[in-house]
Protein backbone atom coordinates (compact mmCIF):
# COMPACT_ATOMS: atom_id res chain seq x y z
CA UNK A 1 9.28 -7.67 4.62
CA UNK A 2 11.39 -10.26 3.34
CA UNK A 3 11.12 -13.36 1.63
CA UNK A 4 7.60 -13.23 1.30
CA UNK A 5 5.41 -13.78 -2.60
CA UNK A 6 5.41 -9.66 -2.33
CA UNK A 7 8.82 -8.73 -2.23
CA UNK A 8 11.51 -9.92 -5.18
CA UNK A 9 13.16 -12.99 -4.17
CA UNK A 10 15.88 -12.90 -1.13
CA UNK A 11 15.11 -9.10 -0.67
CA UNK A 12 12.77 -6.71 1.03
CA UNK A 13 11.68 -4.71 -2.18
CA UNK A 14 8.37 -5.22 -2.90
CA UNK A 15 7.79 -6.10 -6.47
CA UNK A 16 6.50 -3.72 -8.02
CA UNK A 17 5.46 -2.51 -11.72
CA UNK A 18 8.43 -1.05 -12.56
CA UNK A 19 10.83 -3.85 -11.93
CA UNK A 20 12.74 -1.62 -9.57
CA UNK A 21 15.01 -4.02 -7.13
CA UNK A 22 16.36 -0.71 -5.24
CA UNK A 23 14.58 -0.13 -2.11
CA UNK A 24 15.58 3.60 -1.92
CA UNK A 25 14.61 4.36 -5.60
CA UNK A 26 11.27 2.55 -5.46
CA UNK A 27 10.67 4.56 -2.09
CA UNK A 28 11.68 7.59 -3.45
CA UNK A 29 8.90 6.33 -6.76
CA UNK A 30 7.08 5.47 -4.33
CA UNK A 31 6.40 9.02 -2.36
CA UNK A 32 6.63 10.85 -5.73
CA UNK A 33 3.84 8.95 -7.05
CA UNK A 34 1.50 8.92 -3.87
CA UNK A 35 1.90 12.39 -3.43
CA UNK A 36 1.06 13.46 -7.08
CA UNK A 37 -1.97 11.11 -6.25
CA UNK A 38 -2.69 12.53 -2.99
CA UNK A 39 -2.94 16.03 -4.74
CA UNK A 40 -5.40 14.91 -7.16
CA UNK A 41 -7.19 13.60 -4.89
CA UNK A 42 -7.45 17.32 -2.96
CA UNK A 43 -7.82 18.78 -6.61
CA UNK A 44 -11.01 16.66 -7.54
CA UNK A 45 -12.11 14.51 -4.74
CA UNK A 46 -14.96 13.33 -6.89
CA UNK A 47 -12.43 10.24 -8.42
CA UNK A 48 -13.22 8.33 -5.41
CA UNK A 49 -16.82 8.09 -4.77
CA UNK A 50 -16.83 9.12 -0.67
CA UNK A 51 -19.05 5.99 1.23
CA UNK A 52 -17.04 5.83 3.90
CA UNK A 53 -17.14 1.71 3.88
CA UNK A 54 -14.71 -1.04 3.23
CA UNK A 55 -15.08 -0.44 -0.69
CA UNK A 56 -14.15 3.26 -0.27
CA UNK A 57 -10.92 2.72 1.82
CA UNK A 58 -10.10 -0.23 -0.97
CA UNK A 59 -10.73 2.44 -3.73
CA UNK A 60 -8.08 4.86 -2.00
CA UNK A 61 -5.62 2.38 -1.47
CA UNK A 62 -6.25 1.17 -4.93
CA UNK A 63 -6.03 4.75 -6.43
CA UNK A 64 -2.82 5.73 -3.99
CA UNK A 65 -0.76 2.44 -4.97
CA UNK A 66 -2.06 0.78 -8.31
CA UNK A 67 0.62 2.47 -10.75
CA UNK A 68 3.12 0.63 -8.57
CA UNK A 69 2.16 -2.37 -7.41
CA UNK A 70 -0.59 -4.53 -9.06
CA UNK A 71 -2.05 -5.83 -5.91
CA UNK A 72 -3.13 -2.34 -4.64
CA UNK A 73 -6.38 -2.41 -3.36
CA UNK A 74 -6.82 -6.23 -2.73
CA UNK A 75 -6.35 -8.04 1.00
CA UNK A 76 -3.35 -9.24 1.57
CA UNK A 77 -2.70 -13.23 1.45
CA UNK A 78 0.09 -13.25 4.18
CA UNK A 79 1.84 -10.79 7.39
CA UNK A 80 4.56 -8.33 6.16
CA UNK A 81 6.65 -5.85 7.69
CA UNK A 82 7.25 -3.16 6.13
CA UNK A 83 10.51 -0.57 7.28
CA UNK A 84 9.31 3.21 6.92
CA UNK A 85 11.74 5.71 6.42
CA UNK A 86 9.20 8.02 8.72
CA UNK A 87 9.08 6.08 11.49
CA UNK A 88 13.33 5.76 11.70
CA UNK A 89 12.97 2.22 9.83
CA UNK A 90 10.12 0.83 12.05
CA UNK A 91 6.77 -0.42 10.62
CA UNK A 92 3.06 0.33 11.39
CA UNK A 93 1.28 -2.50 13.45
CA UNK A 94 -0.28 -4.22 10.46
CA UNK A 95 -3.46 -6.47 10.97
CA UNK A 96 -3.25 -10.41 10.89
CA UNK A 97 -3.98 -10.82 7.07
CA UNK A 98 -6.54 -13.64 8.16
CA UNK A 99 -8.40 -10.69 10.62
CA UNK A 100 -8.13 -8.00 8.29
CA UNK A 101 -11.44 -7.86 6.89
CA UNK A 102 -13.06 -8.62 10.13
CA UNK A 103 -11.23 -5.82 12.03
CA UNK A 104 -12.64 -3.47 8.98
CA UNK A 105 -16.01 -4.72 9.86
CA UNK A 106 -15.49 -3.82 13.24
CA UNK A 107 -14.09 -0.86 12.59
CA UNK A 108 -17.23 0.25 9.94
C-alpha cells in the first residue's frame, strides 16, 4: 500500500487510531492486539453471533481490527497491497474492491 486515502500520506502505514507512522511498531500493535482478540474470541465465542454470512465475517473483521483502524469492518473504497511480514513481505491476493461484495455472494 502506498499513497492510497488508507495509508498516511507518502507512506505505506496505514492510518490508524493510534497515530502510529512506524510500520514495524504498528505491526508489532497490530499482532498484539489481534491476538489478545483472537483469544477472546476462543474464550467466549458468543461476542460474535456465528451466521456464517457476509454480516458475520464483517463482525470478525470488525471485532479483530476496530481498536486500530476505524474502517474495520466496512468494504474497502479502493485496491491495496498490503506487505506481510509472514509471507517474506508479499501480500495476499486481495479482491477488486468493486467485486468484493459480489465474490462474498458467491462465495455464501
Amino acid at each position: 500500500m502506498n499513497n492510497g486515502k488508507y495509508c498516511y500520506p507518502d507512506s505505506d502505514v496505514l492510518i490508524n487510531n493510534y497515530d502510529i507512522h512506524d510500520k514495524a511498531l504498528l505491526e508489532k500493535l497490530e499482532i498484539q492486539k489481534v491476538t489478545v482478540k483472537l483469544l477472546g474470541l476462543d474464550i467466549r465465542p458468543e461476542r460474535i453471533e456465528a451466521t456464517f454470512d457476509i454480516q458475520h465475517l464483517i463482525a470478525i473483521h470488525r471485532y479483530l481490527f476496530l481498536d486500530l483502524y476505524n474502517w474495520a469492518g466496512l468494504f474497502r473504497d479502493e485496491n491495496l497491497y498490503k506487505s506481510e511480514r509472514v509471507l517474506a513481505g508479499g501480500s495476499a491476493e486481495y479482491a477488486d474492491y468493486k467485486d468484493i461484495e459480489a465474490k462474498l455472494n458467491t462465495f455464501f
